[in-house]
Structures are given as structure tokens and as C-alpha cells.
PDB file of N, CA and C in Angstrom:
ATOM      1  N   UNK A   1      73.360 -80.500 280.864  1.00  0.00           N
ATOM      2  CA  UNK A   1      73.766 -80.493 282.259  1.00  0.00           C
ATOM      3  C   UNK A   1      75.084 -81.245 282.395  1.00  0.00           C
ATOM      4  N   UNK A   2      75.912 -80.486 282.839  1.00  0.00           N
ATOM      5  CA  UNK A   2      77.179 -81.262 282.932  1.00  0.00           C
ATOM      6  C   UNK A   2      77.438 -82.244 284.152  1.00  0.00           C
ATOM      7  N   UNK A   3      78.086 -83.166 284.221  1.00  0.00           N
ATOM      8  CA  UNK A   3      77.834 -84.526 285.032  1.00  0.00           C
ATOM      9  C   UNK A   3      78.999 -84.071 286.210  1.00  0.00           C
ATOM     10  N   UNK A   4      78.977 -84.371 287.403  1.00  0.00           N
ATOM     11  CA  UNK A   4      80.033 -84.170 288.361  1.00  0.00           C
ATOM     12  C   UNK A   4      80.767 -85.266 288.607  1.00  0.00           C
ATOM     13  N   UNK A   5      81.999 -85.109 288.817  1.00  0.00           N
ATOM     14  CA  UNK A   5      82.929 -86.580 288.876  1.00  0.00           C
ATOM     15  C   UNK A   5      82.274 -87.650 289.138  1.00  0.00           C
ATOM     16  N   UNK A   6      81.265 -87.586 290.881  1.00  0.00           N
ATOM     17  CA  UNK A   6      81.129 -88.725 291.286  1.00  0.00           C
ATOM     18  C   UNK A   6      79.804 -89.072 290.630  1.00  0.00           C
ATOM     19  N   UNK A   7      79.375 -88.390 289.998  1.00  0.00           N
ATOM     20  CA  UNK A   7      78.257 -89.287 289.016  1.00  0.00           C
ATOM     21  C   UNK A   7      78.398 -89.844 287.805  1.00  0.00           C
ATOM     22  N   UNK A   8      79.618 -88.759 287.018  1.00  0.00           N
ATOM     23  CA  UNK A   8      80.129 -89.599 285.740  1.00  0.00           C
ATOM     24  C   UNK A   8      80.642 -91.359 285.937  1.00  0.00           C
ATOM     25  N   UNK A   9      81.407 -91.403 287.830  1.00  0.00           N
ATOM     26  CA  UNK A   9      81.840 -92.163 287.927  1.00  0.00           C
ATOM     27  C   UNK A   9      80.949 -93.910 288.129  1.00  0.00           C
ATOM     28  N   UNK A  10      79.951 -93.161 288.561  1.00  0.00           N
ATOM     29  CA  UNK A  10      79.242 -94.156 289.459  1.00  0.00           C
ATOM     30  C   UNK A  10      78.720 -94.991 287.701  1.00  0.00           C
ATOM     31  N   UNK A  11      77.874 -94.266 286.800  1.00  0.00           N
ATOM     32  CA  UNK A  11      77.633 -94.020 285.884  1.00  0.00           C
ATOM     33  C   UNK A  11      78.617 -94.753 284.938  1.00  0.00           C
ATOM     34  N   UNK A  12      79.596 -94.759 284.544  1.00  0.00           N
ATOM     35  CA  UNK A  12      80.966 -95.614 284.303  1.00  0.00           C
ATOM     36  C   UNK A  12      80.542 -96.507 284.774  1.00  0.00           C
ATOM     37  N   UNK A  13      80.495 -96.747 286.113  1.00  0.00           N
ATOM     38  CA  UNK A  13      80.572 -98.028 287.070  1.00  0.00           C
ATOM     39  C   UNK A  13      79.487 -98.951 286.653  1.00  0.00           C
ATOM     40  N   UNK A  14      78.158 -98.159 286.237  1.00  0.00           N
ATOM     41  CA  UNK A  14      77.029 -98.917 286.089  1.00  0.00           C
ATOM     42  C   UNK A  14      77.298 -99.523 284.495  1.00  0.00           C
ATOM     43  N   UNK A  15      77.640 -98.716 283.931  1.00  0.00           N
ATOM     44  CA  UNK A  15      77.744 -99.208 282.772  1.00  0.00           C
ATOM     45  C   UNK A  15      79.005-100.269 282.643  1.00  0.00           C
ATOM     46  N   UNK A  16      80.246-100.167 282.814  1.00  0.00           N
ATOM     47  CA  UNK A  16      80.644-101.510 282.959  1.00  0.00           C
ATOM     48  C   UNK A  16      80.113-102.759 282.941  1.00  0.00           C
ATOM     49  N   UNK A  17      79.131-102.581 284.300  1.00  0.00           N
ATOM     50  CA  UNK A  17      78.900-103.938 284.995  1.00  0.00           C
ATOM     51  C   UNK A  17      77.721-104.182 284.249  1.00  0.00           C
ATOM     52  N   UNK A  18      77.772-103.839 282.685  1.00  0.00           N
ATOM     53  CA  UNK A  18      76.499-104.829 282.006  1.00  0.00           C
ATOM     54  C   UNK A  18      76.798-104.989 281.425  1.00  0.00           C
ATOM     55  N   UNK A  19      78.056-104.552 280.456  1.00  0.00           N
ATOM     56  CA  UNK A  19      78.514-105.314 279.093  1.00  0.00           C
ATOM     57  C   UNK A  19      78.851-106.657 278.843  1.00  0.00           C
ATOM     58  N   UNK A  20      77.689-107.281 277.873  1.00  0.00           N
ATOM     59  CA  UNK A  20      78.248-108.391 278.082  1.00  0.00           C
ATOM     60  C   UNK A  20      79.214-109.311 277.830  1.00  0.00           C
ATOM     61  N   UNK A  21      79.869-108.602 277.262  1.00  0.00           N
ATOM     62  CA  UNK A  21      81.485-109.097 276.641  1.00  0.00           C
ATOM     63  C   UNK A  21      81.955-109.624 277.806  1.00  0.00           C
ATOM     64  N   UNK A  22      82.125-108.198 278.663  1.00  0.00           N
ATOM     65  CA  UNK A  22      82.849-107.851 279.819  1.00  0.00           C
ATOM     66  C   UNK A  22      82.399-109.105 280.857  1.00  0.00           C
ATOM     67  N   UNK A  23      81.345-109.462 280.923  1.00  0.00           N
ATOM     68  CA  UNK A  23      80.614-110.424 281.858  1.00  0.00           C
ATOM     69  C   UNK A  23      80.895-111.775 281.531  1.00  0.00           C
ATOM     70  N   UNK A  24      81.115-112.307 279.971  1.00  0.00           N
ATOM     71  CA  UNK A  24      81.425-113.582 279.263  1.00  0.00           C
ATOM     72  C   UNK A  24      83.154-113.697 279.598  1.00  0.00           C
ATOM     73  N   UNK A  25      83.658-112.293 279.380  1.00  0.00           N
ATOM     74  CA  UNK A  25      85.466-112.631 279.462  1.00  0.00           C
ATOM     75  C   UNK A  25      85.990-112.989 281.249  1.00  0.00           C
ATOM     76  N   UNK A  26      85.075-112.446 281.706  1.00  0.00           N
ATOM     77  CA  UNK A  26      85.393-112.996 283.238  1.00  0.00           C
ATOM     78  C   UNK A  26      85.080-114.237 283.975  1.00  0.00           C
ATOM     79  N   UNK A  27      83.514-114.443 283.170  1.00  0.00           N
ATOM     80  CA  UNK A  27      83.310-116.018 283.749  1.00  0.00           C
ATOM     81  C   UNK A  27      83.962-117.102 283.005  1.00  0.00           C
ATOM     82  N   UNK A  28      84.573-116.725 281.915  1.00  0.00           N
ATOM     83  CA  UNK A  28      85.873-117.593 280.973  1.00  0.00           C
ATOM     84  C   UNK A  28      86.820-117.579 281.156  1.00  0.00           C
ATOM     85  N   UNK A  29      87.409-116.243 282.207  1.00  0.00           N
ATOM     86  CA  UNK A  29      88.826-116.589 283.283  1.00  0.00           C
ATOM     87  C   UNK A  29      88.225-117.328 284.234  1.00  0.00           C
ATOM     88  N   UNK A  30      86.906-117.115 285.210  1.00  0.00           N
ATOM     89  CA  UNK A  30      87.155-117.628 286.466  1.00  0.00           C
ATOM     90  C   UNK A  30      86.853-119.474 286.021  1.00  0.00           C
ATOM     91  N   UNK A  31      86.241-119.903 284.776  1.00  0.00           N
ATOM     92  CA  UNK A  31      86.249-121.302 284.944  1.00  0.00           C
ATOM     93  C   UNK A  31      87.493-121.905 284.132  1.00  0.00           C
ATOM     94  N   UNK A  32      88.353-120.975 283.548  1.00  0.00           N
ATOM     95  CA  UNK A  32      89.306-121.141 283.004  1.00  0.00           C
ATOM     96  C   UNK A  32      90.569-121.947 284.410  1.00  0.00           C
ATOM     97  N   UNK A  33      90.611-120.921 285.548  1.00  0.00           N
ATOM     98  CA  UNK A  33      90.905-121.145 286.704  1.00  0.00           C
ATOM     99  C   UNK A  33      90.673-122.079 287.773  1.00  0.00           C
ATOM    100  N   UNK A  34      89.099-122.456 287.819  1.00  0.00           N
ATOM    101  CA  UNK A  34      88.174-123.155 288.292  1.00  0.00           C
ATOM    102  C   UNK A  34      88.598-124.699 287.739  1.00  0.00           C
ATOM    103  N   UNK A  35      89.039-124.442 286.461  1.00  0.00           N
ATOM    104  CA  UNK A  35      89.210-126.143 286.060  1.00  0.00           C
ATOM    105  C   UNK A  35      90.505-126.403 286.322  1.00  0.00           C
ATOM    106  N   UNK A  36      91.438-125.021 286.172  1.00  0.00           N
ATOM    107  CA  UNK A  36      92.894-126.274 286.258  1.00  0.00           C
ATOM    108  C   UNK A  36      93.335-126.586 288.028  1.00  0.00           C
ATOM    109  N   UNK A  37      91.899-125.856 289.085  1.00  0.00           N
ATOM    110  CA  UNK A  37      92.228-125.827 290.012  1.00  0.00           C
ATOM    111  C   UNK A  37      93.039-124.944 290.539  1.00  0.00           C
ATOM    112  N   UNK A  38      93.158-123.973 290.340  1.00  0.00           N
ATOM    113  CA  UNK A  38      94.352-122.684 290.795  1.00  0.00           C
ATOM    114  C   UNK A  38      93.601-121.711 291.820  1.00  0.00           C
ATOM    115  N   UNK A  39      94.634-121.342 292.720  1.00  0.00           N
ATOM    116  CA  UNK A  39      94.035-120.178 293.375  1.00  0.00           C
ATOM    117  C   UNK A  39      93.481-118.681 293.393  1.00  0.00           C
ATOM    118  N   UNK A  40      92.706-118.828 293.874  1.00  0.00           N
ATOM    119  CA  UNK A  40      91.628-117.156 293.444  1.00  0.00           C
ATOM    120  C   UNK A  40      92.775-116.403 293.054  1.00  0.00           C
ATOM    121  N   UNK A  41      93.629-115.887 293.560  1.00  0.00           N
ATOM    122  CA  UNK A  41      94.973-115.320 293.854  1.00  0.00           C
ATOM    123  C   UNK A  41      95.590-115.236 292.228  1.00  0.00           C
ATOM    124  N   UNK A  42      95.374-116.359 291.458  1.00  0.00           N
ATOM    125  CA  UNK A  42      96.042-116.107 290.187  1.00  0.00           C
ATOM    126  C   UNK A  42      95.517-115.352 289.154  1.00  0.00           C
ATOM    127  N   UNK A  43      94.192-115.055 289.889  1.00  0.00           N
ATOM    128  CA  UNK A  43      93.205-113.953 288.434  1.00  0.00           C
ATOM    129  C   UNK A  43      93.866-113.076 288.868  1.00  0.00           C
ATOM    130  N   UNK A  44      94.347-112.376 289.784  1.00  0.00           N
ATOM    131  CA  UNK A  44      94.688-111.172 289.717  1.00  0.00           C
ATOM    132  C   UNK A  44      95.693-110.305 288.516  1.00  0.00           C
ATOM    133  N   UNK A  45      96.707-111.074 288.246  1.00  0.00           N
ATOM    134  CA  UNK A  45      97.180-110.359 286.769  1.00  0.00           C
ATOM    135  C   UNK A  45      96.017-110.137 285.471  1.00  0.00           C
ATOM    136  N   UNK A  46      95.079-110.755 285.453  1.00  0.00           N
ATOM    137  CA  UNK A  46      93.867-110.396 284.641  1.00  0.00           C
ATOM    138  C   UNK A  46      93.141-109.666 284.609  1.00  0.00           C
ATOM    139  N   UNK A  47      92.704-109.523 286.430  1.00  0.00           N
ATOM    140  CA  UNK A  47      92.295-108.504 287.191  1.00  0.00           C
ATOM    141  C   UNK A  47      92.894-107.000 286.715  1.00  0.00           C
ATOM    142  N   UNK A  48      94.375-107.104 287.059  1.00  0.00           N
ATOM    143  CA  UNK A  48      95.209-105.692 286.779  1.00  0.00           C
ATOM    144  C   UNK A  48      95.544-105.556 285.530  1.00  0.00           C
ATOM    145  N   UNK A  49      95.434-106.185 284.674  1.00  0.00           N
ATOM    146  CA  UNK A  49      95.175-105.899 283.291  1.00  0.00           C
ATOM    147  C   UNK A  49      94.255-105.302 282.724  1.00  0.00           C
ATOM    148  N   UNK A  50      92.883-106.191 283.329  1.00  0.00           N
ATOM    149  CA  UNK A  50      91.700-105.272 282.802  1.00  0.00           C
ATOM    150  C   UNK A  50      91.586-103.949 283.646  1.00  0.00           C
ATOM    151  N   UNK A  51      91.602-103.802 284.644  1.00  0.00           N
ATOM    152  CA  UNK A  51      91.459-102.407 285.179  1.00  0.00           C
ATOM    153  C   UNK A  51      92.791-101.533 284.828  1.00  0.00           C
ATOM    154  N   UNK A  52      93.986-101.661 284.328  1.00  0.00           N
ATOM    155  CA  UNK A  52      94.764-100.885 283.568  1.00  0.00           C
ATOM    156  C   UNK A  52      94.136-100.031 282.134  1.00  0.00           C
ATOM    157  N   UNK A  53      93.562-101.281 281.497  1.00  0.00           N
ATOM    158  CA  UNK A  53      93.174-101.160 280.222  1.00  0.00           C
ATOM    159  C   UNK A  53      92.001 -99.958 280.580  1.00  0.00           C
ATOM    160  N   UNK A  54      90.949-100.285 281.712  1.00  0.00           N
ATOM    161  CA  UNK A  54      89.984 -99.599 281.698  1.00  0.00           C
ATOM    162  C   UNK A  54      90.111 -97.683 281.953  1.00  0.00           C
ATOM    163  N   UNK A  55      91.516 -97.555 283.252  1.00  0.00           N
ATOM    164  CA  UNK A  55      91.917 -96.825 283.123  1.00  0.00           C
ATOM    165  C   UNK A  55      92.780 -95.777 282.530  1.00  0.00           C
ATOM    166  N   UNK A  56      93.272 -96.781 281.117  1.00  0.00           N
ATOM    167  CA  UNK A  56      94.229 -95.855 280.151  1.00  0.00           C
ATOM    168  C   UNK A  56      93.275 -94.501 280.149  1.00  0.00           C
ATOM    169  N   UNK A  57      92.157 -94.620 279.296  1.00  0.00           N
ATOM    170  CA  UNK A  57      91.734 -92.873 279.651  1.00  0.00           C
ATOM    171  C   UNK A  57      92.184 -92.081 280.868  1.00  0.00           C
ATOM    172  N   UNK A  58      91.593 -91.921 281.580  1.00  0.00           N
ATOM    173  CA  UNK A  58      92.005 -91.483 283.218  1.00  0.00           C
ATOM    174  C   UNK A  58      93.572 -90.888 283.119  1.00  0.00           C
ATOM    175  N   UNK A  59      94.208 -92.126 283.160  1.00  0.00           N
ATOM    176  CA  UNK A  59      95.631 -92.040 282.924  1.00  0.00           C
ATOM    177  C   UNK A  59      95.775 -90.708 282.312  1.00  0.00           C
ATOM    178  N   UNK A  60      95.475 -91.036 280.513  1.00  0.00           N
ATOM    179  CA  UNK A  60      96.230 -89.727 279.582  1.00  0.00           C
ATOM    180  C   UNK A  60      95.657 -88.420 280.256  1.00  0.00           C
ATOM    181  N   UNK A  61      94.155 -88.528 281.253  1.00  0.00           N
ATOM    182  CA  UNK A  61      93.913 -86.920 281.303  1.00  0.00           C
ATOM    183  C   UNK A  61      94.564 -86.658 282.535  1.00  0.00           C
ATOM    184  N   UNK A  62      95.030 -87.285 283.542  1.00  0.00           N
ATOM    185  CA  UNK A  62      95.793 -87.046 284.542  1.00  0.00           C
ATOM    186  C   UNK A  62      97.385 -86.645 283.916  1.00  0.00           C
ATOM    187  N   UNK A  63      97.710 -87.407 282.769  1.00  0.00           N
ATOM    188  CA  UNK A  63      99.187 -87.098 283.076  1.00  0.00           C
ATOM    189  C   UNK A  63      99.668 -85.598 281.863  1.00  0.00           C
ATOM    190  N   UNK A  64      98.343 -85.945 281.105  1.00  0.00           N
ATOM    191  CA  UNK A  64      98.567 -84.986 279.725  1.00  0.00           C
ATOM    192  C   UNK A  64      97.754 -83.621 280.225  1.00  0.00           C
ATOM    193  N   UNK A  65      97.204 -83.864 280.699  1.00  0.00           N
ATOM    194  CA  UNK A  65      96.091 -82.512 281.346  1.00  0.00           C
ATOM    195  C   UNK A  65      95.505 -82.001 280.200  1.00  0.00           C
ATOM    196  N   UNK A  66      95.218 -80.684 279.787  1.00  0.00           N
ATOM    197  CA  UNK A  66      94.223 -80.404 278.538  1.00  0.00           C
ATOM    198  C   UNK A  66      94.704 -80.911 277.430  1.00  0.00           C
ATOM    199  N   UNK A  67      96.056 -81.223 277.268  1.00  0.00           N
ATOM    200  CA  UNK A  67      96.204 -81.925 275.614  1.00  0.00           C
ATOM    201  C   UNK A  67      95.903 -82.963 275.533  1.00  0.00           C
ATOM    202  N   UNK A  68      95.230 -83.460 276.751  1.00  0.00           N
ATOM    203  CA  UNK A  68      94.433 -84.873 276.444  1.00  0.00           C
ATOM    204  C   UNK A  68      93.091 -84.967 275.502  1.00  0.00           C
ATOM    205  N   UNK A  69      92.426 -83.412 275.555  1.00  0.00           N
ATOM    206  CA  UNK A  69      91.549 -83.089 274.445  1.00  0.00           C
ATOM    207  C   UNK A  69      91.628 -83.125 272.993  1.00  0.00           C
ATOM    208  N   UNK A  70      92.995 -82.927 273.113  1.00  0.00           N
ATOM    209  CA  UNK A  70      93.138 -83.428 271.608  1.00  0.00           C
ATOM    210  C   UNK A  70      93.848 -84.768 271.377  1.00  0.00           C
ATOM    211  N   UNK A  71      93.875 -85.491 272.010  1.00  0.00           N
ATOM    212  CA  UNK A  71      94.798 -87.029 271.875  1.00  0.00           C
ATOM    213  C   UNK A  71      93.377 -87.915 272.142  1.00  0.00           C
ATOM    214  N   UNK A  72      92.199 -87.735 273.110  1.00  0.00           N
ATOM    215  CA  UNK A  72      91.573 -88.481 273.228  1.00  0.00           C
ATOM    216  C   UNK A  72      90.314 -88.873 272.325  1.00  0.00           C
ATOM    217  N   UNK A  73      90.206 -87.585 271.541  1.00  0.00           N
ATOM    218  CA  UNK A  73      88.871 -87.659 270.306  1.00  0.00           C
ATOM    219  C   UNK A  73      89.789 -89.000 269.241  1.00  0.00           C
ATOM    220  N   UNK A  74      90.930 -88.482 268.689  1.00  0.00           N
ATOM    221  CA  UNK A  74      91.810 -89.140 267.975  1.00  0.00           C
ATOM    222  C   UNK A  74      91.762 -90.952 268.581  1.00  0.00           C
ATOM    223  N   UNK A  75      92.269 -90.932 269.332  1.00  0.00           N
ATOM    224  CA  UNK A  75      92.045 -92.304 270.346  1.00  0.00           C
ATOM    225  C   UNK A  75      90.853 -93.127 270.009  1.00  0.00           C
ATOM    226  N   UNK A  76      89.818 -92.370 270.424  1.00  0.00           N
ATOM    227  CA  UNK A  76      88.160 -93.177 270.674  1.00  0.00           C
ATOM    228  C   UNK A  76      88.172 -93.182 268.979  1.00  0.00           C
ATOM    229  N   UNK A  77      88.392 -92.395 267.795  1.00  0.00           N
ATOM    230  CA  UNK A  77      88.230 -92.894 266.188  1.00  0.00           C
ATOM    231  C   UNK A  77      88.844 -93.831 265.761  1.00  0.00           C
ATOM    232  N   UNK A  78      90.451 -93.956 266.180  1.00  0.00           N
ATOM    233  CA  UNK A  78      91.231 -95.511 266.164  1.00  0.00           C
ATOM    234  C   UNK A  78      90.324 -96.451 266.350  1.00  0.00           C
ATOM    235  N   UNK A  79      89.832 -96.217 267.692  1.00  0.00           N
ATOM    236  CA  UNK A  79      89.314 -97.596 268.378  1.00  0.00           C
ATOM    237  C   UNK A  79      88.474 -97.742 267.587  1.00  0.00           C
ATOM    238  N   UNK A  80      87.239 -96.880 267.350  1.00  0.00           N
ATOM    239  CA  UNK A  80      86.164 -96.974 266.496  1.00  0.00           C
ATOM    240  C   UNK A  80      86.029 -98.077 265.295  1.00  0.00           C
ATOM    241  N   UNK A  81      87.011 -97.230 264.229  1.00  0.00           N
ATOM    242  CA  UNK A  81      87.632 -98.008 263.112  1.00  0.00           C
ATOM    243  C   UNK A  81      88.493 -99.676 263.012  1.00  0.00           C
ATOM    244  N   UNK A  82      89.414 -99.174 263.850  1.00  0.00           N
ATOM    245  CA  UNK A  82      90.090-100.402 264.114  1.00  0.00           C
ATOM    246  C   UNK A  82      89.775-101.660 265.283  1.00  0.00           C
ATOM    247  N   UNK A  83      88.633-101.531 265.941  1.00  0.00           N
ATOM    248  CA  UNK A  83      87.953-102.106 266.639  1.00  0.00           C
ATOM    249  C   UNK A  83      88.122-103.949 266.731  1.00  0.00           C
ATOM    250  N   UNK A  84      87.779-104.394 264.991  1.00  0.00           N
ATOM    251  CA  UNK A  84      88.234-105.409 264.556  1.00  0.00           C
ATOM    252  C   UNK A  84      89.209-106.131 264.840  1.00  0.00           C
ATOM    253  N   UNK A  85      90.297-105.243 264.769  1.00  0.00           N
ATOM    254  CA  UNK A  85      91.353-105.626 264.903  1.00  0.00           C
ATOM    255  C   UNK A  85      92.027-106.413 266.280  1.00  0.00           C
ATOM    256  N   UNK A  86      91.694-105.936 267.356  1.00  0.00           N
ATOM    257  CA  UNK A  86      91.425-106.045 268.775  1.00  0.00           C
ATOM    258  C   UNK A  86      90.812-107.064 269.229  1.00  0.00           C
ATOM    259  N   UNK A  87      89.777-107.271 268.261  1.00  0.00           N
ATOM    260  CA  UNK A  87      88.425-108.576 268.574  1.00  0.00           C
ATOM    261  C   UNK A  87      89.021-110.007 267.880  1.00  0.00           C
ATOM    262  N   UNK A  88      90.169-109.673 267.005  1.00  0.00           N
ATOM    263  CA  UNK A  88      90.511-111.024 266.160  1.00  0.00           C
ATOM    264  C   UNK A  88      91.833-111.029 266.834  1.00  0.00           C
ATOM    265  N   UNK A  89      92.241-110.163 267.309  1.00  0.00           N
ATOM    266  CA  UNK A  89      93.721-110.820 268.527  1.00  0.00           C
ATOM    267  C   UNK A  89      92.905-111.327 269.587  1.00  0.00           C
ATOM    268  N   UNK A  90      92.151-111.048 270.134  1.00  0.00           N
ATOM    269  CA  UNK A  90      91.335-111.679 271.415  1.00  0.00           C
ATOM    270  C   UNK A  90      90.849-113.345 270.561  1.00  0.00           C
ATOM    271  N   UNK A  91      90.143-113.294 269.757  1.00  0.00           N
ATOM    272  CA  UNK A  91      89.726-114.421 269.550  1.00  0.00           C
ATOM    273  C   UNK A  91      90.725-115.449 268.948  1.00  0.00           C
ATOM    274  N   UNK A  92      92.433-115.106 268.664  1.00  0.00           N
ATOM    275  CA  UNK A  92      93.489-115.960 268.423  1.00  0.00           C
ATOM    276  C   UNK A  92      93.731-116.304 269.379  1.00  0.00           C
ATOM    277  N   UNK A  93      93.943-115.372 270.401  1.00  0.00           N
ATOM    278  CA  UNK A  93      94.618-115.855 272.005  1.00  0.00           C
ATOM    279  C   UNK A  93      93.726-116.906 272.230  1.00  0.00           C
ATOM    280  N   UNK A  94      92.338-116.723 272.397  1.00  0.00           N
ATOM    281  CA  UNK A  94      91.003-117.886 273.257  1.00  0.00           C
ATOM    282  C   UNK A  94      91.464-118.672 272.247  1.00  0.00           C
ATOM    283  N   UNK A  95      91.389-118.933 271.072  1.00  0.00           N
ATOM    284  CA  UNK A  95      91.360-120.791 270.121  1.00  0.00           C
ATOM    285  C   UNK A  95      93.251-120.861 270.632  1.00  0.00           C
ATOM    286  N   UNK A  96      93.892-120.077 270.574  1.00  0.00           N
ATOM    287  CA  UNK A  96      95.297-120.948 270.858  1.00  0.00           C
ATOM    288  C   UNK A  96      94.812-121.368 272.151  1.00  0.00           C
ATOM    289  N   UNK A  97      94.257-120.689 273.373  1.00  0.00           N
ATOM    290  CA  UNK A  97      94.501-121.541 274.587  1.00  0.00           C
ATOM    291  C   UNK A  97      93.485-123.024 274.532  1.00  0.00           C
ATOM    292  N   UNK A  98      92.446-122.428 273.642  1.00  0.00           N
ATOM    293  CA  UNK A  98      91.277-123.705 273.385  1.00  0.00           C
ATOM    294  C   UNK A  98      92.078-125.079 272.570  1.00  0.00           C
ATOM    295  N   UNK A  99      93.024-124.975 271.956  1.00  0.00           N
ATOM    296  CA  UNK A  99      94.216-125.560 271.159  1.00  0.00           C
ATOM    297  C   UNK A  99      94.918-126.708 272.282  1.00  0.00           C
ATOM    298  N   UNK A 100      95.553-125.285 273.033  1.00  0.00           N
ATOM    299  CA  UNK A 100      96.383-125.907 273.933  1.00  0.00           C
ATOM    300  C   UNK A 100      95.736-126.903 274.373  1.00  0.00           C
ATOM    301  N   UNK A 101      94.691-126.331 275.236  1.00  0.00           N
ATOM    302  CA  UNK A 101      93.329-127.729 276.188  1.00  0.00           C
ATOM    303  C   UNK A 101      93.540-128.575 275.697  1.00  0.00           C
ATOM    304  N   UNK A 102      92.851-128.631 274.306  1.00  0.00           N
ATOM    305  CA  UNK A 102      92.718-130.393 273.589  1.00  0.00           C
ATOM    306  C   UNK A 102      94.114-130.863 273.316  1.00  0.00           C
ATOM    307  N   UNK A 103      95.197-130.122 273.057  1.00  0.00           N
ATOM    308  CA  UNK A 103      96.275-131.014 272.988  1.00  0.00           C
ATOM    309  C   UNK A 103      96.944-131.300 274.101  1.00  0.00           C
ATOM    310  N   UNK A 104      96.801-130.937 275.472  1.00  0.00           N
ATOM    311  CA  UNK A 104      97.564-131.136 276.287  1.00  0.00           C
ATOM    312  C   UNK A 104      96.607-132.245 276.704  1.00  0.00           C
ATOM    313  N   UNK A 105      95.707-132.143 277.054  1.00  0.00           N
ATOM    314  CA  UNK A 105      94.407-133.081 277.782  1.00  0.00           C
ATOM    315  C   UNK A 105      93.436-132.197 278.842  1.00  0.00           C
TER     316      UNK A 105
END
């Protein structure tokens, strides 16, 4: 049975909002924020980062139209494979800023 936009979407939506990566990297911006005292106002470049990132798909099938069928199988096997790779730049960025903390105070 093929899925209709607004259910693939909702569906997306649900699934997002349980990963728990996704749930750990946000409450580690908002107390990231929370401690140096900054305003709600400054997550937002994090905000539009992650929902960029989330929408790169979207993006290529809006702008590529059917040759996104063949760019996007290719895409999701990168990620697949190279997955790692992604997870150990994320976890340099968190210990440099965890770095920074203890050396600044």
C-alpha cells in the first residue's frame, strides 16, 4: 500500500521524535545554553541546522525531480557505510567543546 504525503509525513514526524540520539543532542544544546545563561533565541542556528540537515532529502527530490531516484539510493549507501565517519566528527566537536569548559572554567 503506498503511503500518501500526509501520512509518510506525519510518520517521519513520529519517528523523529524518538530517536534517541536526536533527544540526547538537544537536551545537550539546551543545557549547553542553560549554563552559560544565553537566550532561547541562540539555539536557533542549531535549530536551522538540524532541520536543514533533516531536509536535505526533500530538497534533492524537489530540485532534482526523478533523477533524484538515482542520486538518493547512492546517498542512503554512503551514509550507510560511512556512517562512522559522521559519529567521530560529532564526537571531536562535543570533547573539543568539553575541552574548552574545563579550560576556560
Amino acid at each position: 500500500m503506498k503511503e500518501r504525503p500526509r501520512g509518510a509525513f506525519l510518520l517521519g514526524l513520529a519517528m523523529l521524535s524518538v530517536y534517541p540520539t536526536d533527544i540526547a543532542s538537544n537536551i545537550v544544546a539546551g543545557l549547553h545554553l542553560s549554563r552559560q545563561g544565553a537566550p532561547w533565541w541562540q539555539a536557533l542556528p542549531f535549530v536551522g541546522l538540524t532541520l536543514l540537515l533533516l531536509a536535505v532529502p526533500s530538497l534533492i527530490i524537489v530540485l532534482l525531480g526523478k533523477r533524484a531516484n538515482d542520486i538518493l539510493p547512492k546517498m542512503h549507501d554512503w551514509m550507510n557505510q560511512n556512517s562512522w565517519v559522521v559519529s567521530e566528527i560529532v564526537l571531536i566537536f562535543l570533547a573539543a567543546l568539553a575541552i574548552k569548559g574545563l579550560v576556560t572554567g
